[in-house]
Each structure stands twice: as C-alpha cells, then as structure tokens.
N, C-alpha and C. Protein backbone atom coordinates (compact mmCIF):
# COMPACT_ATOMS: atom_id res chain seq x y z
N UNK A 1 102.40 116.55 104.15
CA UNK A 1 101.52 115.81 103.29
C UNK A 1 100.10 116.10 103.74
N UNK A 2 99.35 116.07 102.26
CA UNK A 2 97.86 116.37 103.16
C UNK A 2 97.30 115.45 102.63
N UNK A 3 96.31 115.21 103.07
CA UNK A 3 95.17 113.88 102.58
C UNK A 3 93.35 114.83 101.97
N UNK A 4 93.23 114.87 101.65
CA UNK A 4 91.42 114.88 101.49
C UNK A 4 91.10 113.70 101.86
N UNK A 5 90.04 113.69 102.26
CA UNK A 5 88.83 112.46 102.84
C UNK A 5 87.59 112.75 103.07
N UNK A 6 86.95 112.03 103.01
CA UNK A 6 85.58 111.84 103.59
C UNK A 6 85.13 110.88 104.36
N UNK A 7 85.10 111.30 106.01
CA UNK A 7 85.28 109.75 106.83
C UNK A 7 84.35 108.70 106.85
N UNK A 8 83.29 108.69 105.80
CA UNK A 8 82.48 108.19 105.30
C UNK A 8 82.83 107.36 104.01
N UNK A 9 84.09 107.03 103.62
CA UNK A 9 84.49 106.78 102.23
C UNK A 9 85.58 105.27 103.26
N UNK A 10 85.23 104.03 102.84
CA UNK A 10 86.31 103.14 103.51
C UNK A 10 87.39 103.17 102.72
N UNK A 11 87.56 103.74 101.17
CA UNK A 11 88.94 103.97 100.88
C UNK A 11 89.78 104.90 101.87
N UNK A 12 89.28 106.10 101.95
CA UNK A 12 90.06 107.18 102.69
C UNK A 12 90.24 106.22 104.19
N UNK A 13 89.41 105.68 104.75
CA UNK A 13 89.57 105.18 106.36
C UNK A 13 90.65 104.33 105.85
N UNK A 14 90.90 103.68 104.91
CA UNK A 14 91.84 102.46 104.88
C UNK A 14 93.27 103.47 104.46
N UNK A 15 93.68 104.25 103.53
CA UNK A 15 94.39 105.21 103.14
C UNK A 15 95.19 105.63 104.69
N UNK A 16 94.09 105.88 105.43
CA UNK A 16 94.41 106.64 106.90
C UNK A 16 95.14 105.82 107.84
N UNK A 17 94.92 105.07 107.84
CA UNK A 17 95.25 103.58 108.59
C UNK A 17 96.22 102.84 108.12
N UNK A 18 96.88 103.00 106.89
CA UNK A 18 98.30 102.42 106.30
C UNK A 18 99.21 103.62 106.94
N UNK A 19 98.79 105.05 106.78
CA UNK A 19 99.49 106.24 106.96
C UNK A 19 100.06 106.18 108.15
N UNK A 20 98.78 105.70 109.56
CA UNK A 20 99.46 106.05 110.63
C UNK A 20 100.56 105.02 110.75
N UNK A 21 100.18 103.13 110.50
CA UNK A 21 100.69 102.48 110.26
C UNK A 21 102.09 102.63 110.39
N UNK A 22 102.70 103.13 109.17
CA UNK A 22 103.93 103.95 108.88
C UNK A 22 104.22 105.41 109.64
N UNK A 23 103.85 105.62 110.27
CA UNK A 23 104.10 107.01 111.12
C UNK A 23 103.82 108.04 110.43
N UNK A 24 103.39 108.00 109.12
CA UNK A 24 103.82 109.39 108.26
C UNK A 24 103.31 110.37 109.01
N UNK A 25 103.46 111.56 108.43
CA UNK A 25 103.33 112.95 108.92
C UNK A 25 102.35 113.82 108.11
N UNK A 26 100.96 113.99 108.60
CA UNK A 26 99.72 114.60 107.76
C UNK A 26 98.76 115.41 107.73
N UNK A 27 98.10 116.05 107.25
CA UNK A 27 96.82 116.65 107.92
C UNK A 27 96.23 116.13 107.13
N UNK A 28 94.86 115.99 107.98
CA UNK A 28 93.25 115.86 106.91
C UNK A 28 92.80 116.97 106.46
N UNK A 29 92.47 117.36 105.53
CA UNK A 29 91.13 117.91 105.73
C UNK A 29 89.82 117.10 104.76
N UNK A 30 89.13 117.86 105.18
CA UNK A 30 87.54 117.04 104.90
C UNK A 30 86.96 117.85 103.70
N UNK A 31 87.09 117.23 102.77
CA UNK A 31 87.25 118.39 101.83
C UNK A 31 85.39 118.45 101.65
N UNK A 32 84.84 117.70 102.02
CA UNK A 32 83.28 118.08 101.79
C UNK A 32 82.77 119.37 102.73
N UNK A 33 83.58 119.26 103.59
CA UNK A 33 83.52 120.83 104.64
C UNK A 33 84.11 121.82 104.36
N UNK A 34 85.27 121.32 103.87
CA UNK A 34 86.46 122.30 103.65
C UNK A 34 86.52 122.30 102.17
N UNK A 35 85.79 122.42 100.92
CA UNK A 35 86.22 122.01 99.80
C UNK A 35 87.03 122.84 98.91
N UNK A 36 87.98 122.66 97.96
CA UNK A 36 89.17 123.11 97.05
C UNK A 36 88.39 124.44 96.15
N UNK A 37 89.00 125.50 96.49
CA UNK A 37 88.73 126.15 95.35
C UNK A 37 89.36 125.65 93.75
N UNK A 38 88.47 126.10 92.84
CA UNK A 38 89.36 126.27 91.27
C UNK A 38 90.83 126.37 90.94
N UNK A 39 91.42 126.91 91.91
CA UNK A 39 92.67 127.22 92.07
C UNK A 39 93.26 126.10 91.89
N UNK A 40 92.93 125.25 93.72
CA UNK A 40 93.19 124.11 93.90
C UNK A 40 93.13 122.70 93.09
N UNK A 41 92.11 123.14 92.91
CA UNK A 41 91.94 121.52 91.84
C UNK A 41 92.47 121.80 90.39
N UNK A 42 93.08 123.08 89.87
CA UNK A 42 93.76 122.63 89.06
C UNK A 42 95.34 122.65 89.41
N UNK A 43 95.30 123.25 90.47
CA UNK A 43 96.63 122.56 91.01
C UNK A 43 97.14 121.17 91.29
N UNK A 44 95.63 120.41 91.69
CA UNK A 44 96.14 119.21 92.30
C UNK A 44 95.95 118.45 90.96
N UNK A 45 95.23 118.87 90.05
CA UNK A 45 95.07 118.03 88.55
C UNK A 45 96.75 117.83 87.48
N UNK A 46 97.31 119.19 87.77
CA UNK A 46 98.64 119.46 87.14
C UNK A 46 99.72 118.16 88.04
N UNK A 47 99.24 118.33 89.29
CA UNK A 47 100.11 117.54 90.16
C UNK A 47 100.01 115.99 89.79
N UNK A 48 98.84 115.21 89.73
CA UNK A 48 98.19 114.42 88.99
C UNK A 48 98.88 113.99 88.12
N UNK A 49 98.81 114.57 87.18
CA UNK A 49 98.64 114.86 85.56
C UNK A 49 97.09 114.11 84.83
N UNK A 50 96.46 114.28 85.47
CA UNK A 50 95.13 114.01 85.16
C UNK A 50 94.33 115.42 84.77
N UNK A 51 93.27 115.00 83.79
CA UNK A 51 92.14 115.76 83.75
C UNK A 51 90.71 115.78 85.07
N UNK A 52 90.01 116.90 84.77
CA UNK A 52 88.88 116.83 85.84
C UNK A 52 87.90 115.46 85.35
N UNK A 53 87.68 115.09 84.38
CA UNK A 53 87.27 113.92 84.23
C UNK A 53 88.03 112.96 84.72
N UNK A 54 88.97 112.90 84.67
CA UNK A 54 89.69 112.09 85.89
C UNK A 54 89.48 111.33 86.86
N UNK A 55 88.98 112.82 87.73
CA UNK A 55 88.51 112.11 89.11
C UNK A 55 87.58 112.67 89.48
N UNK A 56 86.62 112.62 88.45
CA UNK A 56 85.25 113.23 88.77
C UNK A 56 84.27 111.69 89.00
N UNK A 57 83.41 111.34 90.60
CA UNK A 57 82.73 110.25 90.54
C UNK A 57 81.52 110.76 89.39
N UNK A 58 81.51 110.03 88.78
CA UNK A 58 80.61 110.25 87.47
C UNK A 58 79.59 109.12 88.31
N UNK A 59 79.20 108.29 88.69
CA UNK A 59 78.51 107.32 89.48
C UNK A 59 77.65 107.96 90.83
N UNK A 60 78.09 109.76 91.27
CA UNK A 60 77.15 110.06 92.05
C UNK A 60 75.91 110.61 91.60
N UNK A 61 75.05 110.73 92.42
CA UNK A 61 73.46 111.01 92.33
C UNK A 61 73.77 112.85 91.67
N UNK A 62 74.66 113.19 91.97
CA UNK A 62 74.21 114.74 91.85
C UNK A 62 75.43 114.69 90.28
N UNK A 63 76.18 113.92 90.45
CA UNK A 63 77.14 113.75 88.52
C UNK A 63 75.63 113.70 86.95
N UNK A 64 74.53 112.94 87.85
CA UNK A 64 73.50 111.99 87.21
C UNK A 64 72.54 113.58 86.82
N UNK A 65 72.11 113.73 88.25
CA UNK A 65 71.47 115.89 88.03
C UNK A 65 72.23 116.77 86.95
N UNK A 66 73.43 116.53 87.11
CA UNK A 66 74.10 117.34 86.13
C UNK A 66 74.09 116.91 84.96
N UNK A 67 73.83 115.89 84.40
CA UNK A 67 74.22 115.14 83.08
C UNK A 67 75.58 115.25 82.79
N UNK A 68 76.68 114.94 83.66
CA UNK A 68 77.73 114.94 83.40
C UNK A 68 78.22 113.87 82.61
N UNK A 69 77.46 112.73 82.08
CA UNK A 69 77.92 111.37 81.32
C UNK A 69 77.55 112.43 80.14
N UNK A 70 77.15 113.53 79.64
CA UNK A 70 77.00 114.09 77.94
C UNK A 70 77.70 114.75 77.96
N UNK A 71 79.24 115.10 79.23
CA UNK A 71 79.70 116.54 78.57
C UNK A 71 80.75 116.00 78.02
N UNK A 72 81.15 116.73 77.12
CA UNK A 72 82.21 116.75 76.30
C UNK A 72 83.54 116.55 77.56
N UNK A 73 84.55 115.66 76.96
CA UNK A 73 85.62 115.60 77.51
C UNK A 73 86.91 116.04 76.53
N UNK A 74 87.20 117.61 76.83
CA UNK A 74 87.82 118.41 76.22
C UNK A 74 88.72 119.51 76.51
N UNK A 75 89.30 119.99 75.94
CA UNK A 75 90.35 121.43 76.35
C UNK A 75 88.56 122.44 76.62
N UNK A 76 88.06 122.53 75.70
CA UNK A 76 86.61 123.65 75.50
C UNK A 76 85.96 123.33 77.19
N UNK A 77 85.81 122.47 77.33
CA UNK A 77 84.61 122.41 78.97
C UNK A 77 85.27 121.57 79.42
N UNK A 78 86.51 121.84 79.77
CA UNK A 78 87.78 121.83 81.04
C UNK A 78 87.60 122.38 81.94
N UNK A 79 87.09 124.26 82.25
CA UNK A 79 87.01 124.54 82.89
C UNK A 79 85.44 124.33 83.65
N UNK A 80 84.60 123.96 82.83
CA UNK A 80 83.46 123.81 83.35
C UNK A 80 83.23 122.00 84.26
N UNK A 81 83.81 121.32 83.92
CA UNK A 81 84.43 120.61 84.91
C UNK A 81 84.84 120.91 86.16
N UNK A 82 85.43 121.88 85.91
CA UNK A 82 87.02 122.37 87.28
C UNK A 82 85.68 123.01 88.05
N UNK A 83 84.49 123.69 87.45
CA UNK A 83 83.86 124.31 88.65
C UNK A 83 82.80 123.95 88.89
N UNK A 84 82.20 122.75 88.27
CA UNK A 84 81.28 121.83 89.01
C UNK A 84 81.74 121.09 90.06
N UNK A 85 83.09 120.50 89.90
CA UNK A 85 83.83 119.70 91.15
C UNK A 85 83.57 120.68 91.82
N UNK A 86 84.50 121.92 91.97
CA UNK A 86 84.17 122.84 93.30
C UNK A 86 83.38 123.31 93.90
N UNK A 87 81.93 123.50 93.09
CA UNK A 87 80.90 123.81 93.16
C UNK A 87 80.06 122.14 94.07
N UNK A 88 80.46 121.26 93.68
CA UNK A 88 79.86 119.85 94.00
C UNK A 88 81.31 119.08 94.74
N UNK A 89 81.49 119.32 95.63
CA UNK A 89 83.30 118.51 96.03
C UNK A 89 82.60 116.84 96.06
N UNK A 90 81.63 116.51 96.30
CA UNK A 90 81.27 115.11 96.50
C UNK A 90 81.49 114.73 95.41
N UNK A 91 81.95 115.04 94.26
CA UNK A 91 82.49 114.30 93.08
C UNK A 91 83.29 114.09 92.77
N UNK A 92 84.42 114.61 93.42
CA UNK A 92 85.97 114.30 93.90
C UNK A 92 85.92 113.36 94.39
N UNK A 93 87.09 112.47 93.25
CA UNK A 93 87.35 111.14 93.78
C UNK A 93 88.32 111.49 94.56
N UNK A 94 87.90 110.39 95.89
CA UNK A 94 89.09 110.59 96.90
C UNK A 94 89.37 108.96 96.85
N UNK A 95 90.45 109.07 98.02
CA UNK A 95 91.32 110.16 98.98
C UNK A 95 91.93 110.34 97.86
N UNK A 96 92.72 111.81 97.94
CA UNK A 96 93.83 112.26 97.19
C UNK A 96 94.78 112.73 98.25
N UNK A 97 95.88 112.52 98.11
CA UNK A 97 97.21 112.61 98.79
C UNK A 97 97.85 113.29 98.28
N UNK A 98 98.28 114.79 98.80
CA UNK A 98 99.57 115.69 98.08
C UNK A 98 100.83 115.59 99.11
N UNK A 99 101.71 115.04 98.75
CA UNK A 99 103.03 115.16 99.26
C UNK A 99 103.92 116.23 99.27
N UNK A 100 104.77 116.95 100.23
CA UNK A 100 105.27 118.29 100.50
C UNK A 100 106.38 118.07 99.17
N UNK A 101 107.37 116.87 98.35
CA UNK A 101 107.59 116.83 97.49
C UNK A 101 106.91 117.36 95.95
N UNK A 102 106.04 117.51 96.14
CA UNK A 102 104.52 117.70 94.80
C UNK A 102 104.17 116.41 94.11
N UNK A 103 104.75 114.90 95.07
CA UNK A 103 104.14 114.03 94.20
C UNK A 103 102.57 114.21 94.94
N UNK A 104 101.58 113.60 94.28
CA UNK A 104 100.10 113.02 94.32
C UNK A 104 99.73 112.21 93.49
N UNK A 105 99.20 111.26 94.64
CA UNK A 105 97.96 110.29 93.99
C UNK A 105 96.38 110.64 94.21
N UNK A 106 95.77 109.65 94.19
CA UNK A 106 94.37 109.53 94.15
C UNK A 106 94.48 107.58 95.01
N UNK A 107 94.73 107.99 96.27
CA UNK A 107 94.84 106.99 96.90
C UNK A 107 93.89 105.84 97.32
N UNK A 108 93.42 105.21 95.86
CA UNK A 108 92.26 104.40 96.61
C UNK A 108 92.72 102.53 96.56
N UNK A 109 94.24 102.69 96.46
CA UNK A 109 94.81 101.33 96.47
C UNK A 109 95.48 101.31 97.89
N UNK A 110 95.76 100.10 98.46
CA UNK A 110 97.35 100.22 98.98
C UNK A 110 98.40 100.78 98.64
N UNK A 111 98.67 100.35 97.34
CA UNK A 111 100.29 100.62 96.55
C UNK A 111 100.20 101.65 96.17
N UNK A 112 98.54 102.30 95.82
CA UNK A 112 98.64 104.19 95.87
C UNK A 112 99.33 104.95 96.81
N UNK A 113 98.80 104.17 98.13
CA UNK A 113 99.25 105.43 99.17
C UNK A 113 100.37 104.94 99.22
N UNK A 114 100.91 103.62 99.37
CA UNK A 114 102.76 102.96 99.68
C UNK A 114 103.53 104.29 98.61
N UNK A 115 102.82 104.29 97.49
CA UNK A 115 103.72 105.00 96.66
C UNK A 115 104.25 106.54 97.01
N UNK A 116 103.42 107.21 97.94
CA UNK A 116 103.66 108.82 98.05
C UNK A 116 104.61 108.66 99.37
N UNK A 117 104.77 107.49 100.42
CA UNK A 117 105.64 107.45 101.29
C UNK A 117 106.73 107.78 101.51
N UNK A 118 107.86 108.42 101.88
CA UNK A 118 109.51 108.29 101.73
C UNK A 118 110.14 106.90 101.98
C-alpha cells in the first residue's frame, strides 16, 4: 500500500496514525517532492473512479493563478487537468491511499482510510 502525503496536511498526519495504529504495511511518498507523472494520476483517477476535478484543491492559491474555477469540466480539458495537477502536485487532494489490491481512496476521513484496510 502506498500513501501520498504532505507532512504538512493534518489529514495525511491523522491518515498515518490510524495506519500505524493498525500495523498496516506502507510506504510514503511525498508526493510534493516526489510528484505523479500523467501516467500516474490517470491511473490513480481510473482506480478512484473519479475525474481530475475530483481531487483537484480548487481552494489553493496557485488553482486561483490558474483560473481553474472557469475550466470546463469535461471529456475535451480532461487532459489539461491531468497536467496541471502534475505540473502543480499541491493541488492534489490528499492523502490518497493505493492498496496492492487496486482499491483507493482519497483518505481524508477515518472510515476512508478504515475502508482500504484488510
């Protein structure tokens, strides 16, 4: 199982802290260091079943630079979504949790992360 985080985010610290809690078995990575190629995030979107509007923070300072509240939410600028996230990872809502099963959430509940557990 992997986690994204930002150890700056008290969802992800709290996410982290149910995990060890339960013993699970994980890696971090930091995806603001380490961030997802295009690839990735539409991998983890399929996994999802969400769109990049999804879990795009539309509420950050650099969503606001972009005028991302006017873009179209569509099949047409889908992909232009997919590569502003990658291009900007701080707009990735986290934590997101991929499980070696292929479930994923977007773990910013308790019962998010309870849910990807065995």
């Amino acid at each position: 199982m992997e986690i994204w985080i930002n150890p700056a985010c008290s969802k992800c610290r709290s996410a982290l802290s149910i995990l060890d809690a339960e013993a699970a078995e994980y890696t971090v990575r930091h995806y603001l260091e380490d961030p997802p190629d295009e690839a990735e995030i539409r991998a983890v979107l399929t996994r999802l079943g969400l769109e990049p509007w999804d879990i795009t923070r539309t509420g950050e300072a650099r969503a606001t630079e972009l005028g991302m509240a006017t873009w179209p939410r569509d099949a047409d600028t889908r992909d232009r979504w997919i590569g502003a996230l990658a291009e900007n990872p701080i707009l990735i809502q986290r934590p997101i949790i991929t499980a070696d099963d292929g479930t994923t959430v977007v773990a910013r509940s308790e019962d998010a992360v309870r849910s990807i557990l065995p």
